[in-house]
N, C-alpha and C. Protein backbone atom coordinates (compact mmCIF):
# COMPACT_ATOMS: atom_id res chain seq x y z
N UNK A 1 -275.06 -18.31 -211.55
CA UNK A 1 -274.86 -16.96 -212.01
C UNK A 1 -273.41 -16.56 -211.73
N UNK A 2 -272.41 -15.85 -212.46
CA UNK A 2 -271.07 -15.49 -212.25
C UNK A 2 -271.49 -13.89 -212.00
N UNK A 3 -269.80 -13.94 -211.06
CA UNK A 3 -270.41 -12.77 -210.33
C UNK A 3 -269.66 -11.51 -211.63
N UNK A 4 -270.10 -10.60 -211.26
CA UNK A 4 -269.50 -9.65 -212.19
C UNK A 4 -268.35 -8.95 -211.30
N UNK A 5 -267.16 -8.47 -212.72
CA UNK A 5 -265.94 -8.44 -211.73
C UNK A 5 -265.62 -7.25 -213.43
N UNK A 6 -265.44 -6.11 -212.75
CA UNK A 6 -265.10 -4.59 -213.27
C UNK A 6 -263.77 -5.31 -213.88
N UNK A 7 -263.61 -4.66 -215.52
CA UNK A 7 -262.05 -4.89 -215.60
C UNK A 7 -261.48 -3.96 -214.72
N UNK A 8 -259.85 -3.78 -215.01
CA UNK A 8 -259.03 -3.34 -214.12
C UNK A 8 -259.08 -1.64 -215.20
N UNK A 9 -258.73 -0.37 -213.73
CA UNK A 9 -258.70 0.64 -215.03
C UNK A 9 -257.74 1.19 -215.00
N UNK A 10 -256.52 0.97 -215.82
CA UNK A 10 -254.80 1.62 -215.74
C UNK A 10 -255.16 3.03 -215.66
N UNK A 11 -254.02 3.22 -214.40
CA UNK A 11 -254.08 4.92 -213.94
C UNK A 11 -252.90 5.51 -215.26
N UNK A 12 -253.49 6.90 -215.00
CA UNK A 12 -253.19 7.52 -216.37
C UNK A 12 -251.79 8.59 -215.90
N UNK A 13 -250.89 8.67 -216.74
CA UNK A 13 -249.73 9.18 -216.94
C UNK A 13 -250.55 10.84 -216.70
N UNK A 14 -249.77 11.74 -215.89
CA UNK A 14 -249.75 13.32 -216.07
C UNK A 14 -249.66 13.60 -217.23
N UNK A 15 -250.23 14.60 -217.74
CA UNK A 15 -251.26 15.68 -219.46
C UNK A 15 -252.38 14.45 -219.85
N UNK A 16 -252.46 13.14 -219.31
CA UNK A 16 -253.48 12.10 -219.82
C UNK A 16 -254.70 12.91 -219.57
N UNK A 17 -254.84 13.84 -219.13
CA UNK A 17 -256.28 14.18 -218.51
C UNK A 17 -256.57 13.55 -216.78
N UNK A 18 -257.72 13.21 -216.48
CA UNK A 18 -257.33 12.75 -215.22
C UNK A 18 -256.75 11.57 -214.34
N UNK A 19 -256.49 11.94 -213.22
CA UNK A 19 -255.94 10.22 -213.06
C UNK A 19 -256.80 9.09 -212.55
N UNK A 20 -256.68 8.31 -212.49
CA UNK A 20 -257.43 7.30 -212.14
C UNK A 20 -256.41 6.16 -211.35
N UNK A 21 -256.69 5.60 -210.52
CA UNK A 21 -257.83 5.98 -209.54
C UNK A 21 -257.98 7.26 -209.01
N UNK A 22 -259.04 8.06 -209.12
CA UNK A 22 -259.23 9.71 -208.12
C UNK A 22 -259.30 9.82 -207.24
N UNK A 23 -259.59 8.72 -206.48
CA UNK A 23 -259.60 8.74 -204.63
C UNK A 23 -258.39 8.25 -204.51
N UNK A 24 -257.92 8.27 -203.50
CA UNK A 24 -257.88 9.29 -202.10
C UNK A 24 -257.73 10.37 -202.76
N UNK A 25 -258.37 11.73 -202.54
CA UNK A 25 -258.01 13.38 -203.01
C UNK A 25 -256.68 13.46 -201.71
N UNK A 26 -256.37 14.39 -202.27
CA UNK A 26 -255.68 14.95 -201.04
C UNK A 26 -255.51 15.20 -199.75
N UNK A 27 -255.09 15.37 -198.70
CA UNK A 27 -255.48 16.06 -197.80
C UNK A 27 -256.03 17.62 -197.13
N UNK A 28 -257.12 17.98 -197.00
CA UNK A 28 -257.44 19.36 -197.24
C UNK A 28 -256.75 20.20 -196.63
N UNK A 29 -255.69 21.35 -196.82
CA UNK A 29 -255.01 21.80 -195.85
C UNK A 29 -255.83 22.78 -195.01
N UNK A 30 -256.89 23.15 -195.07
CA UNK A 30 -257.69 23.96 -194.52
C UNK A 30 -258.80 22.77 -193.94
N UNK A 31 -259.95 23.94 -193.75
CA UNK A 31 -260.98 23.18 -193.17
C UNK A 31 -261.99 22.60 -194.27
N UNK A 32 -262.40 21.71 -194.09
CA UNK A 32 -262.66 20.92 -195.75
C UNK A 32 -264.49 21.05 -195.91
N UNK A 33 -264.76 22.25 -196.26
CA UNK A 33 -266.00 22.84 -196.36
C UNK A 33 -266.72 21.57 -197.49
N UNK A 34 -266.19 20.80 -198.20
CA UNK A 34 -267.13 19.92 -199.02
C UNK A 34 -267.58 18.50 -198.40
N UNK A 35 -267.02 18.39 -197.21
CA UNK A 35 -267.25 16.97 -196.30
C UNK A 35 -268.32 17.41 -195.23
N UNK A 36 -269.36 17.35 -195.47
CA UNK A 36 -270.13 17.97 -194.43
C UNK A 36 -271.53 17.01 -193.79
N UNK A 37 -272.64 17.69 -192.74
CA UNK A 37 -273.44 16.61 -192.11
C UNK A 37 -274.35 16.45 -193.79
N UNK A 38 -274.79 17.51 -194.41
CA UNK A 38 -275.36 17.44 -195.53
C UNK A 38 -274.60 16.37 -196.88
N UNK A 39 -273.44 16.55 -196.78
CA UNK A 39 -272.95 15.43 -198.26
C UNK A 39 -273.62 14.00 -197.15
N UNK A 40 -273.42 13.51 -196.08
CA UNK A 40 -273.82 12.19 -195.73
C UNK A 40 -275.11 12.07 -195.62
N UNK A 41 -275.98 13.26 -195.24
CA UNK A 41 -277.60 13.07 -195.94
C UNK A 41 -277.68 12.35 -197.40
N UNK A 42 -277.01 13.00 -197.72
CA UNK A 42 -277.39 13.27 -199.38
C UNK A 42 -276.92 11.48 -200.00
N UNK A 43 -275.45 10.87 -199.51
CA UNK A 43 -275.62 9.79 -199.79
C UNK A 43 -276.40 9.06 -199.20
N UNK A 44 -276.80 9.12 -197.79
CA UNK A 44 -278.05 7.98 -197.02
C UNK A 44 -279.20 8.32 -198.25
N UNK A 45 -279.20 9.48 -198.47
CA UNK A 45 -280.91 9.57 -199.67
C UNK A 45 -280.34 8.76 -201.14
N UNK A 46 -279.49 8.82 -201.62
CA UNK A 46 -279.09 7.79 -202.58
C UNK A 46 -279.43 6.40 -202.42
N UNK A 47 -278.14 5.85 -201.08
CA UNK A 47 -278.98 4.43 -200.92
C UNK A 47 -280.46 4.30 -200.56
N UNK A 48 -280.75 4.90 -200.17
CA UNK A 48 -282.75 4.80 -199.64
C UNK A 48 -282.97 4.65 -201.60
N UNK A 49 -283.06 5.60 -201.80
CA UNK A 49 -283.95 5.61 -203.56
C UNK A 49 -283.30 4.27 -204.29
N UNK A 50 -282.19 4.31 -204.03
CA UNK A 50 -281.97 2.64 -204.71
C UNK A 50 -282.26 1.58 -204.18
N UNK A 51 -283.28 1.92 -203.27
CA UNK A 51 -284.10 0.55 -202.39
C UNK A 51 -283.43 0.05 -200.90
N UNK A 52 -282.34 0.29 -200.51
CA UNK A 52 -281.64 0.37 -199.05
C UNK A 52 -282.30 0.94 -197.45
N UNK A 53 -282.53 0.55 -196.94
CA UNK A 53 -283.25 0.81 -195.59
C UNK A 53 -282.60 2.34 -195.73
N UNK A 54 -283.77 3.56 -194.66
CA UNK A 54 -283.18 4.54 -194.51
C UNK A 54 -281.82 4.81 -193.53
N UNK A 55 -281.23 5.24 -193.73
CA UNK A 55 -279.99 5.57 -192.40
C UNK A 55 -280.29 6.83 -191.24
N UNK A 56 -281.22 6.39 -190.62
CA UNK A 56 -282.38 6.86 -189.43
C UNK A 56 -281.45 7.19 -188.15
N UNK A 57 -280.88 6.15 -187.56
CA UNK A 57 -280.07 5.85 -186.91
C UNK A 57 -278.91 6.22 -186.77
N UNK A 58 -278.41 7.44 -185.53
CA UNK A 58 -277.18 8.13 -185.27
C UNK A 58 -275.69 7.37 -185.71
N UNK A 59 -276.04 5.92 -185.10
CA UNK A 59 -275.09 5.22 -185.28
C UNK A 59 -274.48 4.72 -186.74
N UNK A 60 -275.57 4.37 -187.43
CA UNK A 60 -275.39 4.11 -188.53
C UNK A 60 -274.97 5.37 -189.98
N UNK A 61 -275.51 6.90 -188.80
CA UNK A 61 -275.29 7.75 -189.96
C UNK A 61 -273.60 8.19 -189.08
N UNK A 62 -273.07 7.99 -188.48
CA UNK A 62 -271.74 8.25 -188.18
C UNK A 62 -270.59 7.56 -188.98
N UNK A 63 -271.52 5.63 -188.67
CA UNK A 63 -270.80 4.95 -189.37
C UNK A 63 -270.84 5.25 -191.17
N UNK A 64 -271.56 5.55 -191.82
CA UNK A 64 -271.41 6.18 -192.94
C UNK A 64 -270.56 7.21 -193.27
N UNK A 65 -270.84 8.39 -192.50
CA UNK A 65 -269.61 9.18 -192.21
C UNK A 65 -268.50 9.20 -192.19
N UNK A 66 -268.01 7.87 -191.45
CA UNK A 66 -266.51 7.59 -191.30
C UNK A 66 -266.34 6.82 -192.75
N UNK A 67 -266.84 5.62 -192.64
CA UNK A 67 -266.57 4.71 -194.69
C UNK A 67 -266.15 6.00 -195.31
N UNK A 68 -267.14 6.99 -195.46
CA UNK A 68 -266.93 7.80 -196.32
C UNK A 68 -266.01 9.28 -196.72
N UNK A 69 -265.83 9.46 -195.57
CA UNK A 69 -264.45 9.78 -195.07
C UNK A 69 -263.32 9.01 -195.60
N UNK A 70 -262.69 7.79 -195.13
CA UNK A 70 -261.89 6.69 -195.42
C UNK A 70 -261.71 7.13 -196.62
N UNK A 71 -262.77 7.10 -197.86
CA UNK A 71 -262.77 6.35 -199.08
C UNK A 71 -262.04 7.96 -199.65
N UNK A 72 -262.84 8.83 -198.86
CA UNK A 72 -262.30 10.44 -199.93
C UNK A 72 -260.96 10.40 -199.70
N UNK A 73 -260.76 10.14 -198.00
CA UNK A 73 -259.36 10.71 -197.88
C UNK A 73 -257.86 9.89 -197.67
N UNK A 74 -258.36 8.64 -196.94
CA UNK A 74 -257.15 7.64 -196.72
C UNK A 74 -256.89 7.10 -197.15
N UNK A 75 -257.10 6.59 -198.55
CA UNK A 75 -256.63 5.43 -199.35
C UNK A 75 -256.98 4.15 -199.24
N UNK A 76 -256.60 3.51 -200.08
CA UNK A 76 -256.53 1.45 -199.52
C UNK A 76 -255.86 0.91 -199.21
């Protein structure tokens, strides 16, 4: 079986509409009311319904927390 491999997606020139890649957003200069204990519920309930063990576990829902953190805000 070959593995599947996303083409590549050229980031888009300013008036293109949006850019791509969209992550990292910015840094929030305030307090960032959309990163909260509820958005990391909400993805642990995503992976669960797509068949993924629940994220039960403090440790594991922190470590989610942080990935997901990373991915909004620090880049690659």
């Amino acid at each position: 079986m070959t593995a599947f491999t996303p083409a590549p997606v050229p980031a888009s020139l300013p008036g293109d509409g949006p850019l791509y890649p969209a992550y990292p957003v910015p840094w929030p200069e305030e307090c960032d009311d959309l990163f909260s204990p509820g958005l990391i519920v909400d993805v642990a309930l995503v992976l669960q319904q797509h068949g993924y063990p629940p994220v039960a576990d403090l440790r594991d829902q922190a470590a989610l927390g942080m990935h997901l953190y990373r991915f909004l805000y620090q880049g690659r």
